[in-house]
C-alpha atoms as a PDB file:
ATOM      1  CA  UNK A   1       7.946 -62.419 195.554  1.00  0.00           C
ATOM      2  CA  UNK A   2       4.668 -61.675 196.189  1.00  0.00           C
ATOM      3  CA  UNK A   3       3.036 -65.269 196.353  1.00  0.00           C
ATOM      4  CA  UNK A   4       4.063 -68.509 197.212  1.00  0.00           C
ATOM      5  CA  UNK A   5       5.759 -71.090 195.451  1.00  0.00           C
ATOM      6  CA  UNK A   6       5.092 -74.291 195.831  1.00  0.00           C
ATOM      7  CA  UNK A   7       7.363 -78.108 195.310  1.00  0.00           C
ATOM      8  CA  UNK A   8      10.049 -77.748 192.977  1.00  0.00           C
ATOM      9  CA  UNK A   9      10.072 -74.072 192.695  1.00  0.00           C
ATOM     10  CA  UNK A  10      10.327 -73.582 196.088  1.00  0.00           C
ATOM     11  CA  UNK A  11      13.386 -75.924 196.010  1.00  0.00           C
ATOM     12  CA  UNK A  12      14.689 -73.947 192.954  1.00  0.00           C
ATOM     13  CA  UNK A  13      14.816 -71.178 195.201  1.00  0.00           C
ATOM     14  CA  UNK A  14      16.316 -72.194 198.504  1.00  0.00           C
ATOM     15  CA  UNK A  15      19.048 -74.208 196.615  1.00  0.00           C
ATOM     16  CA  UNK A  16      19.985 -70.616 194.679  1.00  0.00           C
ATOM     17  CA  UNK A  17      20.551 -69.478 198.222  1.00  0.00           C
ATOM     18  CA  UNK A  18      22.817 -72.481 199.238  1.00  0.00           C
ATOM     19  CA  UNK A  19      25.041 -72.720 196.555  1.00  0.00           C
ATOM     20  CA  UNK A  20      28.529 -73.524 197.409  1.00  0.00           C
ATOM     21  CA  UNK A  21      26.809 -75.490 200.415  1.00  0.00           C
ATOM     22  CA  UNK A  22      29.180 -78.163 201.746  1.00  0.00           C
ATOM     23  CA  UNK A  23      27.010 -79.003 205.348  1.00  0.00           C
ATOM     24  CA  UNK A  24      23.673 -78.747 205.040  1.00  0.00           C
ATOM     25  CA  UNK A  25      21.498 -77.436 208.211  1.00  0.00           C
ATOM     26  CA  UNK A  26      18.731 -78.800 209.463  1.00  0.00           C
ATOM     27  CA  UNK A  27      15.542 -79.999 207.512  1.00  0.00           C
ATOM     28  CA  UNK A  28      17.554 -79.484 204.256  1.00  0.00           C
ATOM     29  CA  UNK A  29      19.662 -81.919 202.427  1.00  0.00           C
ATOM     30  CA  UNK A  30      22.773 -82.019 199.209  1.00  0.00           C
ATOM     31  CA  UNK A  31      21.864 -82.684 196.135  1.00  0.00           C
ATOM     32  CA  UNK A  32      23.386 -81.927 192.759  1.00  0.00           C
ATOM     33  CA  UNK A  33      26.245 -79.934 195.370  1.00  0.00           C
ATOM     34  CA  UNK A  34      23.270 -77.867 196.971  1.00  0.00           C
ATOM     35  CA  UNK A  35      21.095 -77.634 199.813  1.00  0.00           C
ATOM     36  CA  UNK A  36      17.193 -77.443 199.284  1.00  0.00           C
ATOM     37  CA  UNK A  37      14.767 -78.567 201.899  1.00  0.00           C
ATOM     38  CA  UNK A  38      13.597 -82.122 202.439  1.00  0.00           C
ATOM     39  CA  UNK A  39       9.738 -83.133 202.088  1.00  0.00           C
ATOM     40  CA  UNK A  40       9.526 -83.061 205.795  1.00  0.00           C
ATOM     41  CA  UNK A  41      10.859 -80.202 206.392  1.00  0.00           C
ATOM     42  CA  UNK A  42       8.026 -77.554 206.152  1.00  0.00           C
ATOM     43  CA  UNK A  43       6.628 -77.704 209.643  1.00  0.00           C
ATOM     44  CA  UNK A  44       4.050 -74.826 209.316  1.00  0.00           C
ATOM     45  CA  UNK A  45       0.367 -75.519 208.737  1.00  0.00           C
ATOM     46  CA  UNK A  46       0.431 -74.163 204.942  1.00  0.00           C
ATOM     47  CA  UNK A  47       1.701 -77.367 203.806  1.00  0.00           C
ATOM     48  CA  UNK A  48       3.716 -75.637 201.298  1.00  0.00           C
ATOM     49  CA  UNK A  49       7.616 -75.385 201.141  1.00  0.00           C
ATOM     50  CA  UNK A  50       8.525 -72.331 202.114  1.00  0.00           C
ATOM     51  CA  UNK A  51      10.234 -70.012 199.952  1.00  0.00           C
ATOM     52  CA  UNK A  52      12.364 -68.401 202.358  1.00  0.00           C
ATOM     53  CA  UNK A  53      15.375 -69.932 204.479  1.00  0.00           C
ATOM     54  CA  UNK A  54      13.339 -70.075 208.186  1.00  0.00           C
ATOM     55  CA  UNK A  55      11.454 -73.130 208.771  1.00  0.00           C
ATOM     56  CA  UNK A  56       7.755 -71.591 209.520  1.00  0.00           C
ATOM     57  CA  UNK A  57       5.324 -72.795 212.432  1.00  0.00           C
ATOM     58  CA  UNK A  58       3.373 -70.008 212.718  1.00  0.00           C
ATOM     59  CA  UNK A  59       0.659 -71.257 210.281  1.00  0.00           C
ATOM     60  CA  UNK A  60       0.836 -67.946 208.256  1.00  0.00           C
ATOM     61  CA  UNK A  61       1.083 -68.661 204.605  1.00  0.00           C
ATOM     62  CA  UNK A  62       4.714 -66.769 203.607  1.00  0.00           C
ATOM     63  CA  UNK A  63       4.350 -64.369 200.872  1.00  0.00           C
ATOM     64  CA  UNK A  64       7.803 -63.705 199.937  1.00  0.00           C
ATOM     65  CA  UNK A  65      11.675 -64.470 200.028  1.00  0.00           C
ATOM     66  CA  UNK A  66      11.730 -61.955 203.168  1.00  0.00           C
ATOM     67  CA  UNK A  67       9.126 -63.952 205.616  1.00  0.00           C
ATOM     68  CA  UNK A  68       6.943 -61.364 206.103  1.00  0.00           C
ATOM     69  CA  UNK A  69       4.466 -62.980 207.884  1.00  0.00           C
ATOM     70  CA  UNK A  70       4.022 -63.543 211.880  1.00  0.00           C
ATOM     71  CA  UNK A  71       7.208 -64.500 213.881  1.00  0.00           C
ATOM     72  CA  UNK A  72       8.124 -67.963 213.641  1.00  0.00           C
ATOM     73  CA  UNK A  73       7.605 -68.704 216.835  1.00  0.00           C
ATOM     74  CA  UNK A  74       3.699 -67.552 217.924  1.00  0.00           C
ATOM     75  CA  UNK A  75       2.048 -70.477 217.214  1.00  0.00           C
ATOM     76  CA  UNK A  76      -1.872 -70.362 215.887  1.00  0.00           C
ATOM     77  CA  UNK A  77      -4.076 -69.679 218.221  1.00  0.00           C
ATOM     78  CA  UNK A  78      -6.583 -72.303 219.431  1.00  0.00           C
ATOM     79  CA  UNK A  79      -8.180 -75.549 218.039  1.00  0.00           C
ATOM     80  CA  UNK A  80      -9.237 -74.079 214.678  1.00  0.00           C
ATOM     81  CA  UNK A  81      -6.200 -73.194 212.486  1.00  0.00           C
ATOM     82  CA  UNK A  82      -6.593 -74.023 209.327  1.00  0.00           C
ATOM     83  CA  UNK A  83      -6.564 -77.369 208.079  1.00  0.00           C
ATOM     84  CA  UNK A  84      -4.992 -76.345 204.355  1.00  0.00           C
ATOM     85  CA  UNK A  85      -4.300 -73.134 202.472  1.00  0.00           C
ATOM     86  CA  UNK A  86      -7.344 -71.207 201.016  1.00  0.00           C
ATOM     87  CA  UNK A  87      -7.608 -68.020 199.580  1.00  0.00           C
ATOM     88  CA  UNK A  88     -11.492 -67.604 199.503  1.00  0.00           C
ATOM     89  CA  UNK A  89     -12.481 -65.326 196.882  1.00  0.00           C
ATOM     90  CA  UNK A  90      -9.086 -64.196 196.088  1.00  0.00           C
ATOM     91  CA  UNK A  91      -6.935 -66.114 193.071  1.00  0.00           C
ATOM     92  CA  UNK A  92      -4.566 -68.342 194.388  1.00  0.00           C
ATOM     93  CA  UNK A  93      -2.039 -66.767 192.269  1.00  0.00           C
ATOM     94  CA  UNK A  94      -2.611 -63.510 193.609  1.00  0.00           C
ATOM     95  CA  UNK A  95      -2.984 -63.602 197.368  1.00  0.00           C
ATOM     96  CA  UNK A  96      -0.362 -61.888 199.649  1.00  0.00           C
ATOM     97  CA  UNK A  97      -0.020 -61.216 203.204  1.00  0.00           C
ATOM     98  CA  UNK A  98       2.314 -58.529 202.290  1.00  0.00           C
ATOM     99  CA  UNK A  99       1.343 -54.531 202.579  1.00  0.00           C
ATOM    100  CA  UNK A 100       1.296 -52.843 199.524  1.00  0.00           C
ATOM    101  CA  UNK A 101       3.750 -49.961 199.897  1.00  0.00           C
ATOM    102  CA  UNK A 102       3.014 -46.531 200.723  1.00  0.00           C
ATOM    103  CA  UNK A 103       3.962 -45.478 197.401  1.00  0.00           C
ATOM    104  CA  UNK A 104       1.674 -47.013 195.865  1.00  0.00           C
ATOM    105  CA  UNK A 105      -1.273 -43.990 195.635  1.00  0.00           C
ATOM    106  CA  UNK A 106      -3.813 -44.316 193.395  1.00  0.00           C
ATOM    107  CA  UNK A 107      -5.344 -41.257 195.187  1.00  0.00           C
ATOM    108  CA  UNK A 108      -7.933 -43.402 197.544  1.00  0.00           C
ATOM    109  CA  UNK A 109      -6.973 -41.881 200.927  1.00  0.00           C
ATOM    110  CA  UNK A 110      -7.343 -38.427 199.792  1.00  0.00           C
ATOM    111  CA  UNK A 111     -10.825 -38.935 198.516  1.00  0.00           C
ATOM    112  CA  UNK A 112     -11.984 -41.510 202.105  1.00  0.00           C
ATOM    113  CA  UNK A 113     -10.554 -38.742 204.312  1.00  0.00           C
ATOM    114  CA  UNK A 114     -12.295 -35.695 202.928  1.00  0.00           C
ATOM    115  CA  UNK A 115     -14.552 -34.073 205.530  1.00  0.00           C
ATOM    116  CA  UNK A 116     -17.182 -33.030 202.616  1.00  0.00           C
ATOM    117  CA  UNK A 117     -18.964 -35.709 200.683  1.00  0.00           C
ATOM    118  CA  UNK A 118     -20.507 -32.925 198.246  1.00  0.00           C
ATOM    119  CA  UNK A 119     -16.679 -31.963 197.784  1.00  0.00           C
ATOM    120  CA  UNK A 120     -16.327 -34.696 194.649  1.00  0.00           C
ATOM    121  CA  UNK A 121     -16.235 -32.599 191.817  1.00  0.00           C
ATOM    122  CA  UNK A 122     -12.905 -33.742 189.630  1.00  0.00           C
ATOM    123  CA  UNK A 123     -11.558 -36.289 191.865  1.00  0.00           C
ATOM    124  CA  UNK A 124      -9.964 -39.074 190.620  1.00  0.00           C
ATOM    125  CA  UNK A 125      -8.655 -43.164 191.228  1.00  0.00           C
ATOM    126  CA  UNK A 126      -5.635 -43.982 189.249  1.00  0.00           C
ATOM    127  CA  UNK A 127      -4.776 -47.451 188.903  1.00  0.00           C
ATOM    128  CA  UNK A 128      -6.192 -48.449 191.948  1.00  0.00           C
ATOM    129  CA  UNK A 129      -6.358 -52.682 192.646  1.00  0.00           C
ATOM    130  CA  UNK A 130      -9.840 -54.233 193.059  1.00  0.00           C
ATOM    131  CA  UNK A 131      -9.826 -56.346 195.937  1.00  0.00           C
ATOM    132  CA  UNK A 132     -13.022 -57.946 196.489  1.00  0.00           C
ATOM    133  CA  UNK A 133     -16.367 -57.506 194.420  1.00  0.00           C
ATOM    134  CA  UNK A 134     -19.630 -58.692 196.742  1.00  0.00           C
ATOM    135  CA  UNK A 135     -23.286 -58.544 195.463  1.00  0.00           C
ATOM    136  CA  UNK A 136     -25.916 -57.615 198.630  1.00  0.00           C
ATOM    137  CA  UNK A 137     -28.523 -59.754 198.586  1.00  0.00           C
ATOM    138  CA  UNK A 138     -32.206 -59.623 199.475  1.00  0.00           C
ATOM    139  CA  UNK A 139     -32.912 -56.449 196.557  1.00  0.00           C
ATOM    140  CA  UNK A 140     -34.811 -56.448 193.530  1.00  0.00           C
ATOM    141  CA  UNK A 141     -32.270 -54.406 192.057  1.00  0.00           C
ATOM    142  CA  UNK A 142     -29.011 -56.073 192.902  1.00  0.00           C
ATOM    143  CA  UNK A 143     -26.105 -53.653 194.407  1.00  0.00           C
ATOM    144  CA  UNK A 144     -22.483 -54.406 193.926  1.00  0.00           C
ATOM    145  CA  UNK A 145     -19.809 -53.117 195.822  1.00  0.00           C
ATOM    146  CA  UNK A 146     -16.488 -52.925 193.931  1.00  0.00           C
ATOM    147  CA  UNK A 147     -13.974 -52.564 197.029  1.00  0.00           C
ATOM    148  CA  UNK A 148     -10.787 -50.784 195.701  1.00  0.00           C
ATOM    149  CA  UNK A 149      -7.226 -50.486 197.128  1.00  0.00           C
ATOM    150  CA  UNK A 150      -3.716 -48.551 196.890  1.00  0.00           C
ATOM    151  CA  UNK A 151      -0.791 -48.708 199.935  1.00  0.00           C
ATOM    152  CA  UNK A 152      -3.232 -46.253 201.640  1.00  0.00           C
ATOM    153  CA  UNK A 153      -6.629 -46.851 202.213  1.00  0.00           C
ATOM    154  CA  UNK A 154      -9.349 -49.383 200.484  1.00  0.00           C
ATOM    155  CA  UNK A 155     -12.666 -48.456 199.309  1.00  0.00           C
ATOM    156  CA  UNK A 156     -16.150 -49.741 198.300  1.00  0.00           C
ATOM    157  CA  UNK A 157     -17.143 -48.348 195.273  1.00  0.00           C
ATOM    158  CA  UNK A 158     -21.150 -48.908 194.034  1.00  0.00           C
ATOM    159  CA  UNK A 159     -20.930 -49.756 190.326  1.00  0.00           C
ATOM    160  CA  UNK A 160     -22.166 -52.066 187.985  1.00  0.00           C
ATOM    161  CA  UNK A 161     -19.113 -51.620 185.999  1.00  0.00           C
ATOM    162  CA  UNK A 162     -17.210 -55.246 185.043  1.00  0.00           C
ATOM    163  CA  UNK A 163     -13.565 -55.800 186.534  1.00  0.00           C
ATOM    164  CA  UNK A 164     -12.306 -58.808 187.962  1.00  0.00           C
ATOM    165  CA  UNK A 165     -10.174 -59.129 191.592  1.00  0.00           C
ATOM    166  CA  UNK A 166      -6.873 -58.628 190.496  1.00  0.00           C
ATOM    167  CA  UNK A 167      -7.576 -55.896 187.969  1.00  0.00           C
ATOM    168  CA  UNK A 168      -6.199 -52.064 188.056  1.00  0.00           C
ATOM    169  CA  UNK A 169      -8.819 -49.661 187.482  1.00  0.00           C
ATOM    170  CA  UNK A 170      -8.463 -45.763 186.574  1.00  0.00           C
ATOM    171  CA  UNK A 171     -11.933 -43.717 187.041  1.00  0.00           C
ATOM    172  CA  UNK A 172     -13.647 -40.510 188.299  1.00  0.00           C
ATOM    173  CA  UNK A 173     -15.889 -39.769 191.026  1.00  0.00           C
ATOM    174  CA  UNK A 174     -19.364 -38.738 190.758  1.00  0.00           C
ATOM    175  CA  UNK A 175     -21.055 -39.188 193.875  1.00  0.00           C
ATOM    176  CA  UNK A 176     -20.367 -39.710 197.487  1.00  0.00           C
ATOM    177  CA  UNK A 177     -21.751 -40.720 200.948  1.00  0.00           C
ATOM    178  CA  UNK A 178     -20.021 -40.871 204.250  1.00  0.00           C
ATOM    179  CA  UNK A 179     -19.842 -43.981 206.660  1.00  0.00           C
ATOM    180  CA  UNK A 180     -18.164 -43.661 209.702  1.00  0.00           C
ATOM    181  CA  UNK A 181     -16.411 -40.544 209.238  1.00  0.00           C
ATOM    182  CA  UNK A 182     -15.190 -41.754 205.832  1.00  0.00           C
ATOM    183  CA  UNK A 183     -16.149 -41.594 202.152  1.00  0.00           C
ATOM    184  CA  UNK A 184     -17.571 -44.354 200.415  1.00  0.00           C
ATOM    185  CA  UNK A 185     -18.153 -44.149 196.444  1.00  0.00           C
ATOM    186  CA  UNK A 186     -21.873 -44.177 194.965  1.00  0.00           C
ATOM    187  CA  UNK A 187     -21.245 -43.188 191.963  1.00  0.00           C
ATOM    188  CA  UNK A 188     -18.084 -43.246 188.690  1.00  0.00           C
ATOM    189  CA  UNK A 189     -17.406 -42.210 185.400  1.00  0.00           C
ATOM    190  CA  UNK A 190     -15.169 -42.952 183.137  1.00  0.00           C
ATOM    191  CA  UNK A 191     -14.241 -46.495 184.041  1.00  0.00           C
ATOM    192  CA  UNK A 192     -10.831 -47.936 182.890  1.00  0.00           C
ATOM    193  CA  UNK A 193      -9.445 -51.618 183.452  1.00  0.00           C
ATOM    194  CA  UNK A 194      -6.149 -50.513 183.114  1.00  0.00           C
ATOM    195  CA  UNK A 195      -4.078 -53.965 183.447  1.00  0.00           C
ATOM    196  CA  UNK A 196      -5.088 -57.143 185.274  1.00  0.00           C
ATOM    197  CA  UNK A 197      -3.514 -60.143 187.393  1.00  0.00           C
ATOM    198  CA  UNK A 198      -1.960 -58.009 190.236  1.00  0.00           C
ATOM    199  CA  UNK A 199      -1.338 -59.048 193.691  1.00  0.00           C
ATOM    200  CA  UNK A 200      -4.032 -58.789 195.781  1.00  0.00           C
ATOM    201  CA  UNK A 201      -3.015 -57.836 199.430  1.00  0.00           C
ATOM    202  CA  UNK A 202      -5.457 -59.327 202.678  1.00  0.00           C
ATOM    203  CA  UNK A 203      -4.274 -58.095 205.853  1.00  0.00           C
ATOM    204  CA  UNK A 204      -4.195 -60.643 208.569  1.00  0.00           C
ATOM    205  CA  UNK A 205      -6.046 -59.595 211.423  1.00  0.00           C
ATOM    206  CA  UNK A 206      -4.381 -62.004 214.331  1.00  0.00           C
ATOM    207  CA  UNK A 207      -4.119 -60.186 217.286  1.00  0.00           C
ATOM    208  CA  UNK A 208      -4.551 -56.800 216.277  1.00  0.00           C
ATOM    209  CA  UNK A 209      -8.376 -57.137 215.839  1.00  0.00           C
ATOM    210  CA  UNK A 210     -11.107 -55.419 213.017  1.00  0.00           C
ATOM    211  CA  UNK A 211     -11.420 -52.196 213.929  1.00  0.00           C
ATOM    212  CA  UNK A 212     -12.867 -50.198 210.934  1.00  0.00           C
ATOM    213  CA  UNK A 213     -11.107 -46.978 211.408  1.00  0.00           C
ATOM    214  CA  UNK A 214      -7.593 -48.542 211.471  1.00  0.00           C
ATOM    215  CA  UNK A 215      -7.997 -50.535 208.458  1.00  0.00           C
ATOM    216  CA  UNK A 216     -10.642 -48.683 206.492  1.00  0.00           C
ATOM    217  CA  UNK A 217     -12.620 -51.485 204.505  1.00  0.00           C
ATOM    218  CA  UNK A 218      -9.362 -53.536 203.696  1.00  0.00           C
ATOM    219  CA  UNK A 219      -9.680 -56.790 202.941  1.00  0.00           C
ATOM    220  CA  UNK A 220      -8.893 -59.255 205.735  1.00  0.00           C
ATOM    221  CA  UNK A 221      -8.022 -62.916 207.159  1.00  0.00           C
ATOM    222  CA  UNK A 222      -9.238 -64.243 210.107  1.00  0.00           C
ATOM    223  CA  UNK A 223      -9.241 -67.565 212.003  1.00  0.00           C
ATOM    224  CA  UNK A 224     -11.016 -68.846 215.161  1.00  0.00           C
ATOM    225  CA  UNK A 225     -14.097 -70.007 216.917  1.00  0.00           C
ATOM    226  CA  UNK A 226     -17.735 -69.090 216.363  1.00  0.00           C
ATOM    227  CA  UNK A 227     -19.193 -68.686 219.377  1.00  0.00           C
ATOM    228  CA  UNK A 228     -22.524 -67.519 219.645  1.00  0.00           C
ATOM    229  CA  UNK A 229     -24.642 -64.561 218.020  1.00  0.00           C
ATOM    230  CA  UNK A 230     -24.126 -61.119 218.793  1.00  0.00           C
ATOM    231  CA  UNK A 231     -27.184 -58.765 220.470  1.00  0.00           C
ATOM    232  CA  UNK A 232     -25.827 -55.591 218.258  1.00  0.00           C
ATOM    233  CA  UNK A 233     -27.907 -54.320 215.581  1.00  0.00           C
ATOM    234  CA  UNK A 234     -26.208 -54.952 212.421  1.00  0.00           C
ATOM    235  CA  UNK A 235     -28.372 -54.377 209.805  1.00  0.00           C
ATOM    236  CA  UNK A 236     -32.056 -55.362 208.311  1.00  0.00           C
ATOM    237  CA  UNK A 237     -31.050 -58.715 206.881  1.00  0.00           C
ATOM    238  CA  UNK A 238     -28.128 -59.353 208.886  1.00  0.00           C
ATOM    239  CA  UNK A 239     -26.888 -61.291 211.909  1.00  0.00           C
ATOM    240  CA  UNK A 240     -23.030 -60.912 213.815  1.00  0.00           C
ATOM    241  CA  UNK A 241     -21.510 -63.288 215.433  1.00  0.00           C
ATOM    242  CA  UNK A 242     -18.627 -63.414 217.444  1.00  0.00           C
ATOM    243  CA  UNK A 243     -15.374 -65.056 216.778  1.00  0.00           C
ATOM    244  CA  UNK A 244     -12.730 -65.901 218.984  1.00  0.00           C
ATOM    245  CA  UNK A 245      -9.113 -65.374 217.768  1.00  0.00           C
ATOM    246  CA  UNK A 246      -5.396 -65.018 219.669  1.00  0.00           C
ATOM    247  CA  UNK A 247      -6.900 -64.259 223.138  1.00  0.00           C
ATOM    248  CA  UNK A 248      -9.662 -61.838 221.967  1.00  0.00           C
ATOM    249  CA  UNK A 249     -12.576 -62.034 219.958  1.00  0.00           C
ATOM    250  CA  UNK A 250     -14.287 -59.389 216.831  1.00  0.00           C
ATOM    251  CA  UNK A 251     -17.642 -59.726 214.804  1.00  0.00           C
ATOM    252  CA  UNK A 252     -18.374 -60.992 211.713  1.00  0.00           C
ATOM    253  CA  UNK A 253     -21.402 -60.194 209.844  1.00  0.00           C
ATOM    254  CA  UNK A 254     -23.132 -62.817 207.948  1.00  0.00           C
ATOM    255  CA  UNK A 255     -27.080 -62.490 205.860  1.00  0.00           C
ATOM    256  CA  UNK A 256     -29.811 -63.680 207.311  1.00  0.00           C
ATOM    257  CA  UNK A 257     -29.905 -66.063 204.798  1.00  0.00           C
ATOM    258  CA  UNK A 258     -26.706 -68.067 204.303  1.00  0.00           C
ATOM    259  CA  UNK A 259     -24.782 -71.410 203.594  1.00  0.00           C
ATOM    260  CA  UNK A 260     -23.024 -71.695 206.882  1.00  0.00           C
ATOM    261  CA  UNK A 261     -26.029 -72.696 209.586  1.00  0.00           C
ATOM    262  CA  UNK A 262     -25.697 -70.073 210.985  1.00  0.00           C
ATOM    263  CA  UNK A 263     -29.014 -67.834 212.557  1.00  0.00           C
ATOM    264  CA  UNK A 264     -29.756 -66.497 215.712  1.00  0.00           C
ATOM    265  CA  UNK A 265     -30.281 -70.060 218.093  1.00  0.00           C
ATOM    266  CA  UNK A 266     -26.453 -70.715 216.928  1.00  0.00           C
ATOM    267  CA  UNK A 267     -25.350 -72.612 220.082  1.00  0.00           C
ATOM    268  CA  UNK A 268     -21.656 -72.961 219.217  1.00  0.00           C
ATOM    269  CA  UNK A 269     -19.404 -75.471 217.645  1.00  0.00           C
ATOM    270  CA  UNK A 270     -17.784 -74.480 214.567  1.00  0.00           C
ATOM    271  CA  UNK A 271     -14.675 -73.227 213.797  1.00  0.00           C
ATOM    272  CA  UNK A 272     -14.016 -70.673 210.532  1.00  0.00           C
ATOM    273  CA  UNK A 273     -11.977 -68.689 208.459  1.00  0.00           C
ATOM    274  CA  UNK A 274     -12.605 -65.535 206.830  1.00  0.00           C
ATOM    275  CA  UNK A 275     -10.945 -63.385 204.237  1.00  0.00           C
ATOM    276  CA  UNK A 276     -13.604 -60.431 203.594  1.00  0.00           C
ATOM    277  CA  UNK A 277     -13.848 -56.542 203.719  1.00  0.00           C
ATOM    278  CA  UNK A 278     -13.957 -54.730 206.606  1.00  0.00           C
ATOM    279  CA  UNK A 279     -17.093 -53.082 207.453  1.00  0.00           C
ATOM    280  CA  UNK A 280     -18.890 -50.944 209.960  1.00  0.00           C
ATOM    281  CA  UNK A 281     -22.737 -49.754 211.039  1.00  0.00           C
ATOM    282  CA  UNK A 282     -23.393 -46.726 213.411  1.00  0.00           C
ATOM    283  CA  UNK A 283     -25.085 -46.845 215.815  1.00  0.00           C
ATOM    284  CA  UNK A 284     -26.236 -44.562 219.023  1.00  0.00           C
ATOM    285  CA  UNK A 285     -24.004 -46.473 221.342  1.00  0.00           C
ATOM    286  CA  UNK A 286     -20.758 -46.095 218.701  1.00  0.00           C
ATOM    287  CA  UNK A 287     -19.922 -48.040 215.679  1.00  0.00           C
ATOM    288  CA  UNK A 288     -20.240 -51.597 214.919  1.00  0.00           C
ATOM    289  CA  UNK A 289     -17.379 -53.056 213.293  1.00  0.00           C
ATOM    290  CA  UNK A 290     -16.989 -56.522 211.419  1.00  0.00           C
ATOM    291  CA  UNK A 291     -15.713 -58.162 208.730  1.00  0.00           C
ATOM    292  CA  UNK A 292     -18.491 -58.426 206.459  1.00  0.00           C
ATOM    293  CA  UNK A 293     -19.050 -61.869 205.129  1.00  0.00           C
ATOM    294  CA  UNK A 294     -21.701 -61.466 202.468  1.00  0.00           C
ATOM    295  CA  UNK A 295     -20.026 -63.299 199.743  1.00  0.00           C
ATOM    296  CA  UNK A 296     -20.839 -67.037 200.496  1.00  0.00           C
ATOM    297  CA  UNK A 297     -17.041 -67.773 199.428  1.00  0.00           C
ATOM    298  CA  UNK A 298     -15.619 -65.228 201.902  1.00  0.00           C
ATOM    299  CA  UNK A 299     -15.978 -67.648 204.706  1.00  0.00           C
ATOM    300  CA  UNK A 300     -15.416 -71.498 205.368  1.00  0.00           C
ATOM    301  CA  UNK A 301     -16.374 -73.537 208.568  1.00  0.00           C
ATOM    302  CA  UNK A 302     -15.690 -76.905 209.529  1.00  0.00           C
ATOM    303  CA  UNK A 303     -17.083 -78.580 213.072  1.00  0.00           C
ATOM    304  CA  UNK A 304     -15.189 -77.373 216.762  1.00  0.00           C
ATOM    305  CA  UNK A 305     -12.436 -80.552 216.945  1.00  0.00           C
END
């Protein structure tokens, strides 16, 4: 399964693995000649049954029969885990923590690791998932970025073509500029929703950090502290600020301009989770990496407890 299931379904499905059950274990109980789990038996922050047989306290929402999330016994880091499930601009429906395989090829990491960007002619995304769609601000001529995916590598795509998060979309390359080493898509042709509702796969940064040439722009959850604005130039409209996570901390980038109260005399106190691209700005001193918060529903905050 690729999303989770909540109340009676997720009973449905642990008492399909218990039939026959004649003692039930812990934080499950018989009915009907079965064991499913009790109310009080989820322990883990999602405040959703889980759908697999291991009783979660890692706060990491489960994503399939397998547990593929965190071990079950790190616990979330710090005063500011989550206080409920959220998804931010991702469907409920569709949200996984789990990778897309490596099969899955719809031709993006040959096209973001070509050294040429004038080396475009006949290249082509097949069936690649749109992840995220995020209009920059603060132009008289709106841009969107349409950020593709495949089990390889995500991109941003600039397009004004219509497709929804959760769409597959087939299409060919005419243009290109590099960021960071990589390709990034200013131009397509022949644009093709191909099927829509897939799972959307956000990689969950925990410990492991953003770091822009590891995850490409992939789109990504992450939970801590705000602590205070960063000094690093990230862009003409743009502040960072730094976030404090599992015993390290990364950027985010947020407009000038937002919802969240945040600006440059930020003095502290709020705690916030993100689920937003990966992004990056060069600079002389080496790159600048972030998750880049410019969708006002890519982030929440709620006060320090």
């Amino acid at each position: 399964m690729n999303r989770h299931t909540r109340g009676a379904a997720a009973a449905v499905a642990i008492a399909g693995l218990c039939e026959g059950c004649t003692t039930c274990g812990s934080g499950t109980e018989q009915k009907g000649g079965v064991c499913v789990v009790t109310a009080a038996a989820d322990t883990d922050l999602s405040g959703v049954h889980d759908t697999d047989v291991v009783v979660d306290t890692d706060g990491v929402l489960d994503t399939d029969l397998g547990d593929t999330d965190l071990p079950d016994t790190e616990a979330p880091f710090g005063p500011c885990a989550p206080p409920d499930p959220w998804t931010g601009d991702v469907p409920e429906a569709l949200f996984t923590l789990a990778p897309y395989p490596t099969s899955y090829d719809a031709y993006l990491f040959r096209i973001a690791s070509r050294t040429s960007a004038s080396s475009h002619v006949g290249l082509l995304v097949l069936d690649a998932t749109v992840v995220a769609r995020i209009r920059i601000p603060n132009t008289s001529n709106p841009t969107w970025w349409t950020y593709l995916s495949d089990g390889l590598a995500t991109m941003p795509m600039r397009t004004q073509e219509r497709a929804q998060i959760g769409d597959k979309v087939s299409l060919s390359v005419t243009d290109l500029t590099s960021a960071a080493g990589l390709q990034q898509v200013e131009g397509v042709g022949n644009w093709y929703v191909t099927s829509h509702q897939n799972p959307v796969s956000v990689r969950a940064v925990r410990g492991a950090g953003v770091r822009y040439l590891d995850a490409y722009s992939q789109l990504s959850q992450l939970y801590g502290e705000i602590t205070e604005p960063s000094t690093l130039d990230c862009g003409e409209g743009f502040l960072c600020f730094r976030v404090e996570h599992d015993a390290r901390a990364d950027l985010i980038r947020v407009p000038v301009v937002n919802t969240f109260g945040l600006d440059a005399d930020y003095a502290g106190g709020l705690c916030a989770e993100v689920i937003a691209p990966v992004g990056t700005r060069q600079q002389a001193s080496g790159d600048v990496d972030f998750l880049d918060v410019v969708s006002p529903t890519s982030m929440r905050t709620w006060p320090l407890p």
